[in-house]
Protein backbone atom coordinates (compact mmCIF):
# COMPACT_ATOMS: atom_id res chain seq x y z
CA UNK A 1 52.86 45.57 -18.84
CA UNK A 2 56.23 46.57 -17.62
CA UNK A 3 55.16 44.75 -13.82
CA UNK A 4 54.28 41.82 -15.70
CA UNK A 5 57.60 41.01 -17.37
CA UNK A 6 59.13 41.63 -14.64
CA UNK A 7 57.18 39.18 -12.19
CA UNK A 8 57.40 36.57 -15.34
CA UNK A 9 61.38 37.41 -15.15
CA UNK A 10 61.17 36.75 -11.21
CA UNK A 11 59.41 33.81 -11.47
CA UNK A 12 61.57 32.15 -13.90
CA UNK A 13 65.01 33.36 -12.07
CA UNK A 14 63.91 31.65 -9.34
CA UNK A 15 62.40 28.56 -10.56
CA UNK A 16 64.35 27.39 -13.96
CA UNK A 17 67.62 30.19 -12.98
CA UNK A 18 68.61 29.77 -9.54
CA UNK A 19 71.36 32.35 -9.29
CA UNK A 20 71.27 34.17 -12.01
CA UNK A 21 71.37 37.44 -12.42
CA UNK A 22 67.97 39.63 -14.17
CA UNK A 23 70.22 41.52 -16.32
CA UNK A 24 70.80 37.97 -17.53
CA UNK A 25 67.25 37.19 -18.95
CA UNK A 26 65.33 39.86 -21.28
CA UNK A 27 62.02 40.38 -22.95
CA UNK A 28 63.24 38.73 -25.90
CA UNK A 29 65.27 35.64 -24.75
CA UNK A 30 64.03 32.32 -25.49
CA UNK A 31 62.35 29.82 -22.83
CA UNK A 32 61.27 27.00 -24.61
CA UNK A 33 63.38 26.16 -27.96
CA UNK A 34 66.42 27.10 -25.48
CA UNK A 35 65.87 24.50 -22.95
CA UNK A 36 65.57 27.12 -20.13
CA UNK A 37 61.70 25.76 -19.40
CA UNK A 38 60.83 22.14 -20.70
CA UNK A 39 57.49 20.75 -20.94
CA UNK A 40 56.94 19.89 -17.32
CA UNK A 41 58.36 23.24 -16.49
CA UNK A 42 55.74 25.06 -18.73
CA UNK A 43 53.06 23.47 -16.81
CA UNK A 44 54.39 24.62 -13.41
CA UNK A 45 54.55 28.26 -15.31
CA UNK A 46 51.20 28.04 -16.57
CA UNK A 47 50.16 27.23 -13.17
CA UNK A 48 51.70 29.97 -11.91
CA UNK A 49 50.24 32.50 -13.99
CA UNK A 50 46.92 31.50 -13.56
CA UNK A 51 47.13 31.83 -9.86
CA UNK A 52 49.04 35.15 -10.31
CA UNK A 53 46.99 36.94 -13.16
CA UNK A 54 44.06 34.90 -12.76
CA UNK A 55 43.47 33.86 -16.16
CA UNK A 56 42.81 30.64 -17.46
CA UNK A 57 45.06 29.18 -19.76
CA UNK A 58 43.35 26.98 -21.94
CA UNK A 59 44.95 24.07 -23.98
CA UNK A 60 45.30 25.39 -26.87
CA UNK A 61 46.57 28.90 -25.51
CA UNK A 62 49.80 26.97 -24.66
CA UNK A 63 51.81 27.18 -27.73
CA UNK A 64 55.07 28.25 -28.14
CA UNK A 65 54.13 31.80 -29.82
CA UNK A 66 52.45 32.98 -26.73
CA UNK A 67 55.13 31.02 -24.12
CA UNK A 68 58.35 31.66 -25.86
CA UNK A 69 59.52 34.44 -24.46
CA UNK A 70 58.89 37.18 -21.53
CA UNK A 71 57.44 39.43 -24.01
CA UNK A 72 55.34 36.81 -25.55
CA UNK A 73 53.68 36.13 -21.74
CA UNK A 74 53.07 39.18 -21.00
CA UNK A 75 51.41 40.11 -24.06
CA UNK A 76 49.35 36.71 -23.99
CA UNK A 77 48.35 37.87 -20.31
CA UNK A 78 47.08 41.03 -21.37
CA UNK A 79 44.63 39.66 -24.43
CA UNK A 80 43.43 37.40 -21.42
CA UNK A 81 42.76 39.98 -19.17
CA UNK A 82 41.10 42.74 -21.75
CA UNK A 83 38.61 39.66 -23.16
CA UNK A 84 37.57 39.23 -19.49
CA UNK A 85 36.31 43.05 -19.29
């Protein structure tokens, strides 16, 4: 789970925290009630992760418990990916 935080922490350096450093953004910080990703920006991430981890993210699997936070993501990846097997 460890390579998926860290390619959600990638991802949203580079698209919602140009220059900043990933000491700068852990597990637990908050995306969405911090203004860090807004509601168009959680689409592009959703996008993104279905691409990435191919999952499908399905409406109502894009709520702020499972998008929050890095830790959050990656956990919501993993119940995707282990109710595919």
């Amino acid at each position: 789970m460890d390579n998926i935080r860290e390619e959600i922490r990638q991802y949203i350096l580079s698209q919602f925290l140009p220059g900043e450093r990933s000491a700068n953004l852990q597990d637990d910080t908050p995306l969405l009630t911090s203004g860090i990703v807004d509601s168009l920006g959680m689409l592009r991430m959703i996008g993104f992760i279905e691409q990435r981890f191919v999952i499908e993210v399905d409406a109502h699997d894009a709520t702020v418990d499972n998008f929050e936070r890095i830790q959050d993501i990656a956990v919501f990846i993993e119940s995707k990916r282990a109710t595919r097997k």
